[in-house]
N, C-alpha and C. Protein backbone atom coordinates (compact mmCIF):
# COMPACT_ATOMS: atom_id res chain seq x y z
N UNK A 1 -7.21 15.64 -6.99
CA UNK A 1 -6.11 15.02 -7.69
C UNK A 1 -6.42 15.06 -9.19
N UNK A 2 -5.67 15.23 -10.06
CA UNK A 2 -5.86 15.91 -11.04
C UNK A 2 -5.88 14.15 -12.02
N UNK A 3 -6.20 14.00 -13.50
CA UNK A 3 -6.46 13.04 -14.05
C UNK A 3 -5.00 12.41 -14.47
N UNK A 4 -3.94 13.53 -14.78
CA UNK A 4 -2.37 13.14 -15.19
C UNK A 4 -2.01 12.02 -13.74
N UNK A 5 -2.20 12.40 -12.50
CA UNK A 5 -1.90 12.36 -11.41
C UNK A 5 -2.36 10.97 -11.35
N UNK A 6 -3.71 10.38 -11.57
CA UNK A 6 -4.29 9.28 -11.13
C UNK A 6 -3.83 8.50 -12.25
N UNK A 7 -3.79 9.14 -13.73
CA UNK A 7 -2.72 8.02 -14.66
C UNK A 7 -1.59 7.77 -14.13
N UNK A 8 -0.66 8.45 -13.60
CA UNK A 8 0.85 8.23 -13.14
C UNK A 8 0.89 6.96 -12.24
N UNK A 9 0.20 7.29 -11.68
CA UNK A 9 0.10 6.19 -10.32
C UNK A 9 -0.43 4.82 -10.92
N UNK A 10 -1.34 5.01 -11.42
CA UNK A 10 -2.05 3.70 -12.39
C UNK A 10 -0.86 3.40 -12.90
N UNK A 11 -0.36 3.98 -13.98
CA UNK A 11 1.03 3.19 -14.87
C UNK A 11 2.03 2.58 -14.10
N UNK A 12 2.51 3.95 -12.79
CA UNK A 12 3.36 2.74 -11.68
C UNK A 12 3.53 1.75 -11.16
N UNK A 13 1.91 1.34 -10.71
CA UNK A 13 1.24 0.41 -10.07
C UNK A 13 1.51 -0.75 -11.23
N UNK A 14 0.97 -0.67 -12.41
CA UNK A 14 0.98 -1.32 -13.46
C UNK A 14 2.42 -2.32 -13.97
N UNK A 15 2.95 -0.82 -14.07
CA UNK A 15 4.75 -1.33 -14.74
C UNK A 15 5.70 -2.47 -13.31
N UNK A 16 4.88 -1.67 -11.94
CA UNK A 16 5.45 -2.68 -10.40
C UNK A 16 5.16 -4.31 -10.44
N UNK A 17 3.23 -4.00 -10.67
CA UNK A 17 2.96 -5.25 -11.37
C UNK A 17 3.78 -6.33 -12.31
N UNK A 18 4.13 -5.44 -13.12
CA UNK A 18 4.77 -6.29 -14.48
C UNK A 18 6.44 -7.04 -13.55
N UNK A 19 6.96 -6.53 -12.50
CA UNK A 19 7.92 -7.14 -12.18
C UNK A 19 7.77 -8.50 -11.11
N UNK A 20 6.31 -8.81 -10.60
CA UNK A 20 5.80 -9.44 -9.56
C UNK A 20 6.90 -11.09 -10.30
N UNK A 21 7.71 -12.08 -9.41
CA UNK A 21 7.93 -13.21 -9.40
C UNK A 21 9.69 -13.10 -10.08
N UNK A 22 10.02 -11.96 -10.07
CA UNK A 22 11.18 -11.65 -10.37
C UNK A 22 12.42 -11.43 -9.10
N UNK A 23 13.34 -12.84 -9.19
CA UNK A 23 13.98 -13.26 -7.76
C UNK A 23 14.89 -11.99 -7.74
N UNK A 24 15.20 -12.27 -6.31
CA UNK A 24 15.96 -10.99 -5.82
C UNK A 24 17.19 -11.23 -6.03
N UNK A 25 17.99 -10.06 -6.55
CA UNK A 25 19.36 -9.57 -6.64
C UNK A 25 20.02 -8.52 -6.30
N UNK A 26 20.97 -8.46 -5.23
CA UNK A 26 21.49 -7.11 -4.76
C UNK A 26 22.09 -6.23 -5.97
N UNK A 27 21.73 -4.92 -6.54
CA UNK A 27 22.06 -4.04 -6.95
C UNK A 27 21.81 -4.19 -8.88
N UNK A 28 20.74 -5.03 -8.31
CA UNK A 28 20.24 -5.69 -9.88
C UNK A 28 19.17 -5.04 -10.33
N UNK A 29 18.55 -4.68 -11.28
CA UNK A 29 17.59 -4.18 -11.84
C UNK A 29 16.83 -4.79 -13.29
N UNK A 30 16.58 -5.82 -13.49
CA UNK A 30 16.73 -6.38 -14.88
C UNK A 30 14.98 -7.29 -14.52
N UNK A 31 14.10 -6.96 -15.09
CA UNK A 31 12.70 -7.53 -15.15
C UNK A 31 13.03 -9.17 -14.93
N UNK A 32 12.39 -9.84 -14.04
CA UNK A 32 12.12 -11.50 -14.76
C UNK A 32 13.68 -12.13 -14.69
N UNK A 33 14.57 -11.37 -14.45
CA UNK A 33 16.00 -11.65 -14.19
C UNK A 33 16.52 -11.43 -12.88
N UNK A 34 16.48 -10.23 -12.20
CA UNK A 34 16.64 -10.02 -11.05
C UNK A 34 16.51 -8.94 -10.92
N UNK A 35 16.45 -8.22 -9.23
CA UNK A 35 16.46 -6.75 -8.60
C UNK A 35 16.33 -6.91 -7.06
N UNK A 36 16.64 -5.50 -6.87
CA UNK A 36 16.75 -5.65 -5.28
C UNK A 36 15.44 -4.38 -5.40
N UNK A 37 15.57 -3.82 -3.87
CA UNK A 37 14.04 -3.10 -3.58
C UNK A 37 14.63 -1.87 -4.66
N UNK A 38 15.44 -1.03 -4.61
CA UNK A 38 16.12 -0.20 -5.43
C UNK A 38 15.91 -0.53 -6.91
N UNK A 39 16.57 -1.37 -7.39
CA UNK A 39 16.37 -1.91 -8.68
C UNK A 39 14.86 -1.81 -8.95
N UNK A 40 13.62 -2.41 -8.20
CA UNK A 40 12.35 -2.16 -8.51
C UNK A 40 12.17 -0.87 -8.96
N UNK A 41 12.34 -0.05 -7.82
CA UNK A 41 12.00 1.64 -8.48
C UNK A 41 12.83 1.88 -9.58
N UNK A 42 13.88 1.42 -9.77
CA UNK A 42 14.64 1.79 -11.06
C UNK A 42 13.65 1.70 -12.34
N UNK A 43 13.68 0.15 -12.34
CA UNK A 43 13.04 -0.25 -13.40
C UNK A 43 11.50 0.32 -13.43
N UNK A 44 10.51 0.55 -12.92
CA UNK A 44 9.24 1.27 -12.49
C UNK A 44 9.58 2.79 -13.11
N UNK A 45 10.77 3.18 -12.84
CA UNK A 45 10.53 4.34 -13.31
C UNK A 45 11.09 4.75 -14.72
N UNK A 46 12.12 3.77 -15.30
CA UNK A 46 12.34 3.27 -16.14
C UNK A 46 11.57 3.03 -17.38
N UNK A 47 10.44 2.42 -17.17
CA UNK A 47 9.05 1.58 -17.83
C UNK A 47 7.97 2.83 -18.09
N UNK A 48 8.49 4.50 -17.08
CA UNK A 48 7.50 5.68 -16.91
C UNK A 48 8.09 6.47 -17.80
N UNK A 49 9.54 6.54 -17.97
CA UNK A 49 10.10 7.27 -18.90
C UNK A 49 11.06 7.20 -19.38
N UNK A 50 11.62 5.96 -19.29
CA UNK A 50 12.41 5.63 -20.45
C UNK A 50 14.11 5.65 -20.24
N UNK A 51 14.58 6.11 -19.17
CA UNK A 51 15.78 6.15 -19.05
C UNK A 51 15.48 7.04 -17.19
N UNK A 52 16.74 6.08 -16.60
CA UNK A 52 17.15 6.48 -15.31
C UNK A 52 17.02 7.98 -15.00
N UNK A 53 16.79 8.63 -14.12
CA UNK A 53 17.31 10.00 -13.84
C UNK A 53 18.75 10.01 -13.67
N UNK A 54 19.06 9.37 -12.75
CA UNK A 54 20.53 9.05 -12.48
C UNK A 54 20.99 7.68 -12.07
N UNK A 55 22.32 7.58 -12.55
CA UNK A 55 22.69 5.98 -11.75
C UNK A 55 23.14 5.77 -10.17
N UNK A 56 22.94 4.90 -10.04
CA UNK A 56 23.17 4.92 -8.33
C UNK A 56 24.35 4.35 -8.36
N UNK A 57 25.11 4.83 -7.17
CA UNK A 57 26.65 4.37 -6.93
C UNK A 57 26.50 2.93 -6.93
N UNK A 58 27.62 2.25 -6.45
CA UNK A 58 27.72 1.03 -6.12
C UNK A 58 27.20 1.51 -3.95
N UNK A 59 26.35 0.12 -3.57
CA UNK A 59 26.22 0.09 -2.53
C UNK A 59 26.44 -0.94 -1.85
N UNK A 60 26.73 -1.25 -0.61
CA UNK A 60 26.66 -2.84 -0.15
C UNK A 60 24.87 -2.96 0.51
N UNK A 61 24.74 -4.23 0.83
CA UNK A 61 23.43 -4.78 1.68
C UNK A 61 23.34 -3.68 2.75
N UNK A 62 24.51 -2.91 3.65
CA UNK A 62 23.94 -2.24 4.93
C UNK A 62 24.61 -0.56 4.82
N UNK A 63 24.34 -0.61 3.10
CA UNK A 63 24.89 1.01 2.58
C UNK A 63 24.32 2.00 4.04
N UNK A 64 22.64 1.63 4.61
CA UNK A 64 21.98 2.84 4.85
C UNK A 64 23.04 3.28 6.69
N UNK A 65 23.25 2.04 7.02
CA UNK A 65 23.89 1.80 8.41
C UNK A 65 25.58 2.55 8.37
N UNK A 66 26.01 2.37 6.91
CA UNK A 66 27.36 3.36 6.76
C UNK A 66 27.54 4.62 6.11
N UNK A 67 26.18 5.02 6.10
CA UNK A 67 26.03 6.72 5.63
C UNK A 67 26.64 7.95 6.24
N UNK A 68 26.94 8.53 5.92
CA UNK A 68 28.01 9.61 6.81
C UNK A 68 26.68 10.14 7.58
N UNK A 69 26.96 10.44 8.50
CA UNK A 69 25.57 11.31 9.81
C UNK A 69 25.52 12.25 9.10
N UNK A 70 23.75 12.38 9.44
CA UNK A 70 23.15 13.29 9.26
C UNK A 70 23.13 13.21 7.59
N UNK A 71 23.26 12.52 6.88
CA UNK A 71 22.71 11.84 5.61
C UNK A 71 21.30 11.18 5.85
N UNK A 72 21.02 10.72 4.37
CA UNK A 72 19.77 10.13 4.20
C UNK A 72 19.55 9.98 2.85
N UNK A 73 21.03 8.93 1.49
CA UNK A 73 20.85 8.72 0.77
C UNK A 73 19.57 8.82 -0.13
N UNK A 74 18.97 7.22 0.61
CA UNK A 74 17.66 7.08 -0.31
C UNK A 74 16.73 8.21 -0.88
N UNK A 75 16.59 9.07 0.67
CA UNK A 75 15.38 10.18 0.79
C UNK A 75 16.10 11.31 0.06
N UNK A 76 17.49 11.46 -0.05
CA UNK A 76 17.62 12.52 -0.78
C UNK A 76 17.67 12.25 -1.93
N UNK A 77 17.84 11.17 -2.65
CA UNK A 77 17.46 10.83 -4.00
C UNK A 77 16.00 10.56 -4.47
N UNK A 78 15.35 10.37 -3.65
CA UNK A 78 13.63 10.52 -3.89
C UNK A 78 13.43 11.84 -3.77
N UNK A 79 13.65 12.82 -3.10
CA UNK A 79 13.55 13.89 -3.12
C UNK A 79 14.16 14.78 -4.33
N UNK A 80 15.25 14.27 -5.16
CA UNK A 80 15.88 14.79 -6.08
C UNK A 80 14.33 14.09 -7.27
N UNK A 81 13.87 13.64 -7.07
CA UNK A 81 13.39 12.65 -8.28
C UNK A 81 11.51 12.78 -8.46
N UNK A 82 11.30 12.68 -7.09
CA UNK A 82 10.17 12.18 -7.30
C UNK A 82 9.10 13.47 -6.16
N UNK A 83 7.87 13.41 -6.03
CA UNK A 83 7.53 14.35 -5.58
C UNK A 83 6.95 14.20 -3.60
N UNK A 84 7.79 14.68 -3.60
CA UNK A 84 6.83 14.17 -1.77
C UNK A 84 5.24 14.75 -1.06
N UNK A 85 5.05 13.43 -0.73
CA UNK A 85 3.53 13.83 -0.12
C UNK A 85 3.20 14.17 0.99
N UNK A 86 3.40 15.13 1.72
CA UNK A 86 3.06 15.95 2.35
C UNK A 86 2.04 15.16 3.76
N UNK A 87 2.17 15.62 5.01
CA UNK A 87 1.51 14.79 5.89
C UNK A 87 2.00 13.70 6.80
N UNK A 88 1.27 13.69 8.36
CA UNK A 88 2.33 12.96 9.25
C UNK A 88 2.03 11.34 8.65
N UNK A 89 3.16 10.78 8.87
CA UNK A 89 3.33 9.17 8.38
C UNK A 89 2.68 8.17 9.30
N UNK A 90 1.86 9.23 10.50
CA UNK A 90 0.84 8.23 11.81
C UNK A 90 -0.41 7.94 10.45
N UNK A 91 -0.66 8.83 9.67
CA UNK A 91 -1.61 8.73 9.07
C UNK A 91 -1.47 8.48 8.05
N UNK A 92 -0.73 7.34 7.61
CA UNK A 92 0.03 7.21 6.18
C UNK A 92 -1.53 5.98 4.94
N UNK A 93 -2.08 7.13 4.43
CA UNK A 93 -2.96 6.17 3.17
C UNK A 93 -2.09 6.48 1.75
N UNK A 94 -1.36 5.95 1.49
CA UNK A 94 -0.55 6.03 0.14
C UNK A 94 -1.82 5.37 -1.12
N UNK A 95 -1.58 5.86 -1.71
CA UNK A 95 -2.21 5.92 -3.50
C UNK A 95 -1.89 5.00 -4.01
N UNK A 96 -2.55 4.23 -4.74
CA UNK A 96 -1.56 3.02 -5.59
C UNK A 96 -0.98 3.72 -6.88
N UNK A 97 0.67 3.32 -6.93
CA UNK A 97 1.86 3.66 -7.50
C UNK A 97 2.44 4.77 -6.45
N UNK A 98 2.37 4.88 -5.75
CA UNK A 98 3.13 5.74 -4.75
C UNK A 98 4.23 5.15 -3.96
N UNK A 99 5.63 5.62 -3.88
CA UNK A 99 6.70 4.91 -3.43
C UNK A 99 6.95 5.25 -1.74
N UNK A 100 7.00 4.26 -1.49
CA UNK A 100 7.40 4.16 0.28
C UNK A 100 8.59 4.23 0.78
N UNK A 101 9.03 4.56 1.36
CA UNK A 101 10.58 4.86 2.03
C UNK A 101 10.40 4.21 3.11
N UNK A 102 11.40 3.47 3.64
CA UNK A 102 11.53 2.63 5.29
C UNK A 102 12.69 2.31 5.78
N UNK A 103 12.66 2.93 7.21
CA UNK A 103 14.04 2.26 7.93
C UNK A 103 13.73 1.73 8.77
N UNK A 104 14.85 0.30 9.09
CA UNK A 104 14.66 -0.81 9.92
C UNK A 104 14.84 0.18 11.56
N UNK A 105 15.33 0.71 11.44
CA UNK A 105 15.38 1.32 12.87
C UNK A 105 15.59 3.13 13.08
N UNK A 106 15.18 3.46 14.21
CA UNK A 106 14.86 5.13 13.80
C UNK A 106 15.61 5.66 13.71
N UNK A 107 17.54 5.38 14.30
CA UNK A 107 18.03 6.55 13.96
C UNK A 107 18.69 6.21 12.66
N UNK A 108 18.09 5.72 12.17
CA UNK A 108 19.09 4.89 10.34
C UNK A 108 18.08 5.40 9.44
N UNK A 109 18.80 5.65 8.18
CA UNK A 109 18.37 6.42 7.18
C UNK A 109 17.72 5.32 6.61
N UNK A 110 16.74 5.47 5.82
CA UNK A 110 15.71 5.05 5.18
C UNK A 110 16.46 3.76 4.30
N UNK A 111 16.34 2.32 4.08
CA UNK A 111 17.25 1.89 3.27
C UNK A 111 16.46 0.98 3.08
N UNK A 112 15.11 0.73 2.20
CA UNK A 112 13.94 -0.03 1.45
C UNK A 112 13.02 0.72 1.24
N UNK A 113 12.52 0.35 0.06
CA UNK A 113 11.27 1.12 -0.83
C UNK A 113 10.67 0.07 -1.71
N UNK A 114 9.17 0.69 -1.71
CA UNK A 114 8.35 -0.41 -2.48
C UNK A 114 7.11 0.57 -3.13
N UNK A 115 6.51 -0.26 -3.76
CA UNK A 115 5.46 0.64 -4.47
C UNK A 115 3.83 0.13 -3.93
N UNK A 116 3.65 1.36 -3.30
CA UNK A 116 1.87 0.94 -2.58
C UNK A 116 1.36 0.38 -3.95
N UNK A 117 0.58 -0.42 -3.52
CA UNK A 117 -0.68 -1.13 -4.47
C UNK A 117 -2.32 -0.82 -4.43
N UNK A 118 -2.52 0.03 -3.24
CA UNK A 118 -3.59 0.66 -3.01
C UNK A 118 -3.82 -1.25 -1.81
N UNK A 119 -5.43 -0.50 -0.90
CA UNK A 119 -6.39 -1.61 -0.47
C UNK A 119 -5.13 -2.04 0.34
N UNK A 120 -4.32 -1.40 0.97
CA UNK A 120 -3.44 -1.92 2.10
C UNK A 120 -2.40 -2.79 1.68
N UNK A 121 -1.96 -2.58 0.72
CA UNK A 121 -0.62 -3.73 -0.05
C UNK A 121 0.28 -2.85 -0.94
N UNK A 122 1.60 -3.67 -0.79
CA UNK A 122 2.87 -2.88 -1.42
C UNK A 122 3.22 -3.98 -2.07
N UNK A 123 3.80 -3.15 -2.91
CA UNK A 123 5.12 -4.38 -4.16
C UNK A 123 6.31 -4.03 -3.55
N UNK A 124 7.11 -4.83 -3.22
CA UNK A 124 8.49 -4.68 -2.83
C UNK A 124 9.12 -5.78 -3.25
N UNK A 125 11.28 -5.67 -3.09
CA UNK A 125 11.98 -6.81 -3.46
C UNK A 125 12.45 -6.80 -2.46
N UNK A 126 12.62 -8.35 -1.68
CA UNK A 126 13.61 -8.27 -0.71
C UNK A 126 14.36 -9.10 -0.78
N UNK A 127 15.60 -9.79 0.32
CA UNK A 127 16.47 -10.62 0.43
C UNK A 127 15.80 -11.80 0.35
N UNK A 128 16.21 -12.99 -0.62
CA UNK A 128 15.38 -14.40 -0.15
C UNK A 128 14.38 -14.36 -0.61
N UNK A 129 13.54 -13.66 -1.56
CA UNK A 129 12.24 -13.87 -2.01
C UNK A 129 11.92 -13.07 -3.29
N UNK A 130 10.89 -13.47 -3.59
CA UNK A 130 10.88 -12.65 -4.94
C UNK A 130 10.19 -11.61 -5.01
N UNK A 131 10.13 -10.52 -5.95
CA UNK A 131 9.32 -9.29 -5.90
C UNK A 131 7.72 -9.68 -5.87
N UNK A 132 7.49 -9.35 -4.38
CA UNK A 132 6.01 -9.70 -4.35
C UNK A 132 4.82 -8.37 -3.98
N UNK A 133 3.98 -8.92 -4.10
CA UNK A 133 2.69 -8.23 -3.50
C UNK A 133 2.40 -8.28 -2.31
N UNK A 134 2.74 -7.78 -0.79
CA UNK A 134 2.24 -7.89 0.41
C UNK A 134 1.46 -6.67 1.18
N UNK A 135 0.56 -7.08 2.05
CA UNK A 135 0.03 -6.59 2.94
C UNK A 135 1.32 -5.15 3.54
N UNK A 136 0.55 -4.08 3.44
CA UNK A 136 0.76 -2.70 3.73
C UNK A 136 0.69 -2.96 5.45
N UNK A 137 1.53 -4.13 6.70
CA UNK A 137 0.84 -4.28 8.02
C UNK A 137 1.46 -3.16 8.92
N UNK A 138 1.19 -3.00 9.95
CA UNK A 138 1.70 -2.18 10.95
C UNK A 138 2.99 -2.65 11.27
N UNK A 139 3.58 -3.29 11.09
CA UNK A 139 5.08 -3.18 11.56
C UNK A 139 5.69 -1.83 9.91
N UNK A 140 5.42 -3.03 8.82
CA UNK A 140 5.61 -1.39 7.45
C UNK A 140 5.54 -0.22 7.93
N UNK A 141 4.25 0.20 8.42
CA UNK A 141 3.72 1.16 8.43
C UNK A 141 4.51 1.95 9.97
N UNK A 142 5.27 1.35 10.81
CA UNK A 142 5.55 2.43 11.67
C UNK A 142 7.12 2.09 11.35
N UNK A 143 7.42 1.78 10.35
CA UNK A 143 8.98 2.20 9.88
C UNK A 143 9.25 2.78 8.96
N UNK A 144 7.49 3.49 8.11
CA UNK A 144 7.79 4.43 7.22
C UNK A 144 8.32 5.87 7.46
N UNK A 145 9.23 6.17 6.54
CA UNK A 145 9.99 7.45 6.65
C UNK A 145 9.57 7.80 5.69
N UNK A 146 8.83 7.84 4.65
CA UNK A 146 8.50 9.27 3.70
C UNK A 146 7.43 8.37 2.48
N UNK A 147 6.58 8.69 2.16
CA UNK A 147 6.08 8.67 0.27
C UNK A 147 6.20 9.63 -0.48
N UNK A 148 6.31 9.15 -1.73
CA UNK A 148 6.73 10.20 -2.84
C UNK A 148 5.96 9.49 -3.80
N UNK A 149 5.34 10.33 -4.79
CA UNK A 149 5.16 9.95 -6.21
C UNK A 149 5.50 10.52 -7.38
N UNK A 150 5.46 10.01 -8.43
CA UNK A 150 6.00 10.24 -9.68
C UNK A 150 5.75 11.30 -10.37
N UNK A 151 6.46 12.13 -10.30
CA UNK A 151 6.61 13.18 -11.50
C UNK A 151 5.56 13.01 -12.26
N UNK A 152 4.48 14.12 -12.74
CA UNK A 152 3.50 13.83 -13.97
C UNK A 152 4.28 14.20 -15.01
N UNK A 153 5.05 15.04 -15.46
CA UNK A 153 5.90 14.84 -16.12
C UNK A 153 7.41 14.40 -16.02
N UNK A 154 8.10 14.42 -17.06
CA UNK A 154 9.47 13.86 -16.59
C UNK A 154 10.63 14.73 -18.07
N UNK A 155 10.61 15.82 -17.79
CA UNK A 155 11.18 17.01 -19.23
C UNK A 155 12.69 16.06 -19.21
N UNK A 156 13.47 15.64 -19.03
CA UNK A 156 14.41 15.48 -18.95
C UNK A 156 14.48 14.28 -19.97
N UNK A 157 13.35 13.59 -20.55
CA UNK A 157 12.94 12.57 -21.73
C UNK A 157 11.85 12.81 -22.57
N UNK A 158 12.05 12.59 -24.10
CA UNK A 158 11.51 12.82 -25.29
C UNK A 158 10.10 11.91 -25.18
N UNK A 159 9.15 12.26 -25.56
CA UNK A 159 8.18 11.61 -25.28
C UNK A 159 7.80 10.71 -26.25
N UNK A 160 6.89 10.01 -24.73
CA UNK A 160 7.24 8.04 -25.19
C UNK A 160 5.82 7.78 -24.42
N UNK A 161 5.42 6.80 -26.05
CA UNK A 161 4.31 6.13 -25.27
C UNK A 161 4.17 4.59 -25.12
N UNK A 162 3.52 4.04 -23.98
CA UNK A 162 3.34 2.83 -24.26
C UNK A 162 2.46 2.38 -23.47
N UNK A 163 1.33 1.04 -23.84
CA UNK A 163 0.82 0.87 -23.06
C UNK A 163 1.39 -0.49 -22.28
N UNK A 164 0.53 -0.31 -20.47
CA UNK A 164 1.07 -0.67 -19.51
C UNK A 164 -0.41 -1.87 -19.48
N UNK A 165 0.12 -2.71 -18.85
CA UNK A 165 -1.27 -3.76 -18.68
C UNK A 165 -0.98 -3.56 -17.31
N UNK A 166 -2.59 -3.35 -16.61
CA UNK A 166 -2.58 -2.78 -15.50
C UNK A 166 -3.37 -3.92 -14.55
N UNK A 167 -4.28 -4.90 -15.32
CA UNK A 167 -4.65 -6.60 -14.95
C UNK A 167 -4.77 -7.45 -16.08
N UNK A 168 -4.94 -8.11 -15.89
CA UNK A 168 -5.03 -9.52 -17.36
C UNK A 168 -5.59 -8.71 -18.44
N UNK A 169 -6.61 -7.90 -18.16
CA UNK A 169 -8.02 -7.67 -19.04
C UNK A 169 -7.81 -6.45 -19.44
N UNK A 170 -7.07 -5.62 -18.65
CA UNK A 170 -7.11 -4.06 -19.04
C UNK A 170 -5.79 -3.42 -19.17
N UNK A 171 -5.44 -2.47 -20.06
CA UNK A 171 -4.69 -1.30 -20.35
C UNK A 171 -4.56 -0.36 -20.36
N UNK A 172 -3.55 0.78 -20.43
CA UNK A 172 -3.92 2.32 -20.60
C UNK A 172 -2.60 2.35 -21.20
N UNK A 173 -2.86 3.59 -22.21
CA UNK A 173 -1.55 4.43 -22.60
C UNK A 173 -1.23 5.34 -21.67
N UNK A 174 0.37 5.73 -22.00
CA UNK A 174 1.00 6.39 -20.62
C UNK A 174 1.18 7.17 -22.06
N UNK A 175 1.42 8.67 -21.54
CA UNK A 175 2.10 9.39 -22.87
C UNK A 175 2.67 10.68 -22.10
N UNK A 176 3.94 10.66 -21.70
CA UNK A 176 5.09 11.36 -21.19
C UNK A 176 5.52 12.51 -22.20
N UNK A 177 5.04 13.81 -21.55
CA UNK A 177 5.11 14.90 -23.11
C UNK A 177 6.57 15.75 -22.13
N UNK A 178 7.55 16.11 -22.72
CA UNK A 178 8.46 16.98 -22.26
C UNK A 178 8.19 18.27 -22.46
């Protein structure tokens, strides 16, 4: 894994961090104000380079359950975006800053995402609670449908640096070259 690669993920992890205690809001994206699991990756990727790839439609709470068949919103917009990692999901060790894809049930398209934290824990937003830090447990883990991580670059934005506080004590610069 190359050194761009292990920064990316560090800054993800970092910028996911920075949203931890931020209550949940359907179709919200706004730090310390609100977001839903969507809104997290928004803003995460947001904080990586500076502006959306694209905006997301309007959705309701059970968008993934009224997808036309043989769709798979989420995954085809992670797939438009971000890079997929390769490998069966029985054996799923995700990277910290690496994004998770999950559906509540198998024949439904993927409709929650969170950001691994490494050491068996994800950042996610859900209904009723706030963007937290939890345990990566086996129920997660056998409703994952895909990981992806972040673009080492992102050409589509002018480059931007900033640093990310990654724990109380420590930092890194991110520096996004087009």
């Amino acid at each position: 894994m190359s050194a761009m690669r292990r920064a990316i993920g560090a800054a993800a992890l970092g910028e996911a961090r920075l949203w931890l205690g931020t209550p949940y809001r359907h179709q919200a994206s706004l730090r310390g104000v609100g977001c839903d699991c969507l809104g997290l990756l928004r803003g995460v990727w947001c904080g990586l380079y500076g502006a959306e790839p694209e905006v997301p439609p309007p959705y309701s709470g059970t968008w993934a359950e009224s997808a036309a068949p043989g769709t798979d919103p989420l995954t085809e917009a992670a797939a438009r975006h971000l890079v997929p990692v390769p490998g069966p999901l029985a054996d799923l060790a995700p990277r910290p800053g690496d994004v998770l894809l999950f559906a509540f049930r198998r024949h439904l398209p993927a409709r929650h995402c969170a950001i691994a934290a490494g050491d068996g824990a994800m950042i996610h937003a859900h209904d009723g609670a706030v963007v937290a830090e939890v345990a990566l447990t086996g129920w997660w883990r056998r409703h994952a449908t895909g990981v992806f991580r972040f673009p080492e670059r992102c050409g589509a934005y002018e480059e931007r640096v900033d640093t990310v506080s990654l724990t109380p004590s420590t930092s890194m610069t991110l520096r996004t070259v087009s």
